[in-house]
Protein backbone atom coordinates (compact mmCIF):
# COMPACT_ATOMS: atom_id res chain seq x y z
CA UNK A 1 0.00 0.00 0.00
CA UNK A 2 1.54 3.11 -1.21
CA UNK A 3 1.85 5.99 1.48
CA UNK A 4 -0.80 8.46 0.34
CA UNK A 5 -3.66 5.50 0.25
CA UNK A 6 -2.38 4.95 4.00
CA UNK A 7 -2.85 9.02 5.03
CA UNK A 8 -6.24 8.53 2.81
CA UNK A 9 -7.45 5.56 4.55
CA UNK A 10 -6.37 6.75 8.36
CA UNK A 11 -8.45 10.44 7.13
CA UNK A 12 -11.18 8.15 6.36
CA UNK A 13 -11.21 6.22 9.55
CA UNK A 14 -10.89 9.45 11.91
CA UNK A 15 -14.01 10.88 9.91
CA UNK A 16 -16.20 8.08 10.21
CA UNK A 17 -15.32 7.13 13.95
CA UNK A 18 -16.05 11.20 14.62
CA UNK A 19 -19.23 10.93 12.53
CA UNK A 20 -20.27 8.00 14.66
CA UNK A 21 -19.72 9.68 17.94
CA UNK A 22 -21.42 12.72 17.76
CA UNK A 23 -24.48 10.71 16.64
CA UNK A 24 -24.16 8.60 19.49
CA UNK A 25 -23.83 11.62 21.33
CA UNK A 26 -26.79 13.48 19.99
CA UNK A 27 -28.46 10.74 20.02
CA UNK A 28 -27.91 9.78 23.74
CA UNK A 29 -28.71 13.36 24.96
CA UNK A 30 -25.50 13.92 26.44
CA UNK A 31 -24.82 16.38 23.74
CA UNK A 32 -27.31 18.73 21.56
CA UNK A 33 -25.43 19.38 18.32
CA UNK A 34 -27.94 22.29 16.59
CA UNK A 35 -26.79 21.19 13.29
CA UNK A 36 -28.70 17.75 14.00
CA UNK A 37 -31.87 19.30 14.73
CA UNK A 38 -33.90 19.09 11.56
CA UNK A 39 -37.46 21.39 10.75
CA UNK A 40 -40.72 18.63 11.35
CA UNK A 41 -44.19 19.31 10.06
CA UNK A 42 -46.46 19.08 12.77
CA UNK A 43 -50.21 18.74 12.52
CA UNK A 44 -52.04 16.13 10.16
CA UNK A 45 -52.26 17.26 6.74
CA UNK A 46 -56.35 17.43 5.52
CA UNK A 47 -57.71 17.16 1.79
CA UNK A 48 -60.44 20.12 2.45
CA UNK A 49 -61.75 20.80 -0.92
CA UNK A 50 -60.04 18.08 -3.71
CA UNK A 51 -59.94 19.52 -7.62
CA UNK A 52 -61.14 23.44 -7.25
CA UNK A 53 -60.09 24.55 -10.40
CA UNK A 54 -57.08 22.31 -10.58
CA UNK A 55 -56.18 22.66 -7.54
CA UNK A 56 -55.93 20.46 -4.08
CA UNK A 57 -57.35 22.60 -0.93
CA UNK A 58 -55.49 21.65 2.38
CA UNK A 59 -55.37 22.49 5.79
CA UNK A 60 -52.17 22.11 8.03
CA UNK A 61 -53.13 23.36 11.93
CA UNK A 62 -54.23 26.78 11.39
CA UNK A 63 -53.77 27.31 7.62
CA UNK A 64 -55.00 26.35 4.06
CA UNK A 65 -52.71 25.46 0.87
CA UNK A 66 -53.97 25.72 -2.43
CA UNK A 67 -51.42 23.27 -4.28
CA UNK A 68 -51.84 22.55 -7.87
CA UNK A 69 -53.30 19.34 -8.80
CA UNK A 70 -49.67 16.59 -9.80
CA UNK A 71 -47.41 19.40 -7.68
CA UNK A 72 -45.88 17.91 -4.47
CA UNK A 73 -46.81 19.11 -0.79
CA UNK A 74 -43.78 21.51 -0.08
CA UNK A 75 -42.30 22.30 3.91
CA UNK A 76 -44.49 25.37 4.64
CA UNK A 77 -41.24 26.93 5.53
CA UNK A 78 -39.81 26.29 2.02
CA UNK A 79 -41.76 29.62 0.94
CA UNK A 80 -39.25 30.24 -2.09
CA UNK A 81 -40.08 26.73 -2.99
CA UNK A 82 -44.09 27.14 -2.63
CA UNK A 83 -44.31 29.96 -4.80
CA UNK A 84 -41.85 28.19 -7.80
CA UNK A 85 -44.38 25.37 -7.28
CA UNK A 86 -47.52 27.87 -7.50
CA UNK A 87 -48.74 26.76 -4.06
CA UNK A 88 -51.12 29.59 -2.15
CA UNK A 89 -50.95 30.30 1.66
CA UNK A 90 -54.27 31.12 2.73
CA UNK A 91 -55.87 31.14 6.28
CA UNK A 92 -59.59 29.98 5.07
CA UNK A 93 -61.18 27.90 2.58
CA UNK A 94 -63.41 31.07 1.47
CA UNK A 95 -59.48 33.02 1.21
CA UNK A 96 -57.64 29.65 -0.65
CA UNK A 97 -60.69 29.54 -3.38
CA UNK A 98 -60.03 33.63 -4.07
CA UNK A 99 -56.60 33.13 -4.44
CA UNK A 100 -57.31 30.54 -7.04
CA UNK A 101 -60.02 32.23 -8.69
CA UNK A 102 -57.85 35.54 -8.86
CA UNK A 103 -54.01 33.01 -9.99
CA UNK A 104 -52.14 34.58 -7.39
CA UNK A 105 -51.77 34.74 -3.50
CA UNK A 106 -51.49 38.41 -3.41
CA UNK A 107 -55.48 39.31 -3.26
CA UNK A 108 -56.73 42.11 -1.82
CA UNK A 109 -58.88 41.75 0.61
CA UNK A 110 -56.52 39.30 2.95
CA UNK A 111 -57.40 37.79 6.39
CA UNK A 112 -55.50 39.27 8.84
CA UNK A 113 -54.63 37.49 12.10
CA UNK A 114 -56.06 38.67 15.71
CA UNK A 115 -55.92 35.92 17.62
CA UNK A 116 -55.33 32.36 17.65
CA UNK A 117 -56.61 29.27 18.99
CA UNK A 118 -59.39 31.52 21.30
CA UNK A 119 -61.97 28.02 22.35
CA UNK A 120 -61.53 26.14 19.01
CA UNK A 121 -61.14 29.36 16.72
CA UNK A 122 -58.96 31.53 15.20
CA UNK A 123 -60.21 34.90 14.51
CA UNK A 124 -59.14 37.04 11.71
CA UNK A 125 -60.27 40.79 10.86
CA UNK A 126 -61.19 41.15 7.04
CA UNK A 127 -62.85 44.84 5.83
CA UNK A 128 -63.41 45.86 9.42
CA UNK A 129 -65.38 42.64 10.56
CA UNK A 130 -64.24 40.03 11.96
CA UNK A 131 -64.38 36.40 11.24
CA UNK A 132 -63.89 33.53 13.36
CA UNK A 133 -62.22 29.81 11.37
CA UNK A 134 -62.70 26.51 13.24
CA UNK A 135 -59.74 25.14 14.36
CA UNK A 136 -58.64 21.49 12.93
CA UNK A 137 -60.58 19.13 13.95
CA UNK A 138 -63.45 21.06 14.60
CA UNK A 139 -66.83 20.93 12.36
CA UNK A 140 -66.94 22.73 9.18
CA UNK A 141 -62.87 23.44 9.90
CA UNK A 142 -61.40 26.34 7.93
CA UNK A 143 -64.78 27.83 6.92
CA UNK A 144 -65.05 31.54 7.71
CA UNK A 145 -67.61 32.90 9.76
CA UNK A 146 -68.57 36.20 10.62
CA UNK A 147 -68.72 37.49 13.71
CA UNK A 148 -68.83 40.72 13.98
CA UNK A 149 -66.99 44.29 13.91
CA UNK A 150 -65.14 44.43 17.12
CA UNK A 151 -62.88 41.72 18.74
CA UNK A 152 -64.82 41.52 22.45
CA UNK A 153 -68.21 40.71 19.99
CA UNK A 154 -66.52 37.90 18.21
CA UNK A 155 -65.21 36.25 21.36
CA UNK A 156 -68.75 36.41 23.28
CA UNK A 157 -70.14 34.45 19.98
CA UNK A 158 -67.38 32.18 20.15
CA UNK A 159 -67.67 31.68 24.14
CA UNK A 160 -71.54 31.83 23.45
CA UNK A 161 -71.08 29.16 20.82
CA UNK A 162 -68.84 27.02 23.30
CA UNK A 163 -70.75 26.92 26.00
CA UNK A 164 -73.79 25.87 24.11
CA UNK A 165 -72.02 22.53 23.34
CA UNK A 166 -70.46 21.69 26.97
């Protein structure tokens, strides 16, 4: 074996052995390498509304995708990546369908976020009302509902609402 395969070999062997322990580490808990730590999708992934206009309506937790029929689900982190794909970010099914209708996530009017996860809702203002959107999991999820012009009004329907089904 000549003497540069040898230096090439021992390189090699010092990598991999190093590569193996800070796994074990990581892995182990004794050490939290940050480079290890990788982004997860959380929440289950819903078919809302299947073939609107060529498009696949989804909700993930708190918000709606309009992805193009034959595209593939993208990291909703990957934003560069959503919009090369022609994926939407809405916060409603009513919001998703207008951004499809209109070929392009920047609509005007948008849903703007108040408040989230108030007893099973989120509530968004839109035109000076404001609209409360099931949470997932909940009936009719990601459907808008009005409820009113001023926050306080929308969360005594909502707490009205909740009570009525203890």
């Amino acid at each position: 074996m000549r003497k540069s395969d040898k230096i090439n070999t021992t390189i090699f062997l010092i990598l991999w052995t190093s590569l193996i322990v800070i796994l074990f580490l990581h892995i182990s808990g004794k050490v939290d390498f940050k480079f290890l730590h990788f982004s997860q999708a959380t929440g289950n992934l819903v078919m809302v509304e299947e073939g609107y206009k060529g498009y696949n309506l989804l909700g993930l937790r708190e918000n709606m995708y309009a992805v193009p029929q034959g595209a593939p689900f993208v990291h909703p982190k990957r934003t560069k990546k959503m919009k090369k794909w022609g994926i939407f970010h809405a916060y409603s099914l009513q919001e998703s369908r207008r951004m499809v209708d209109a070929g392009t996530e920047d609509i005007e009017p948008k849903l703007v976020p108040i408040e989230q996860h108030f007893l099973g809702f989120n509530i968004y203002s839109l035109n000076g009302k404001i609209y409360a959107v099931p949470d997932q999991g909940e009936p009719a999820q990601y459907v808008e509902r009005e409820m009113g012009t001023t926050l306080e009004e929308a969360k005594e329907k909502i707490t009205q609402y909740w009570k009525s089904r203890q």
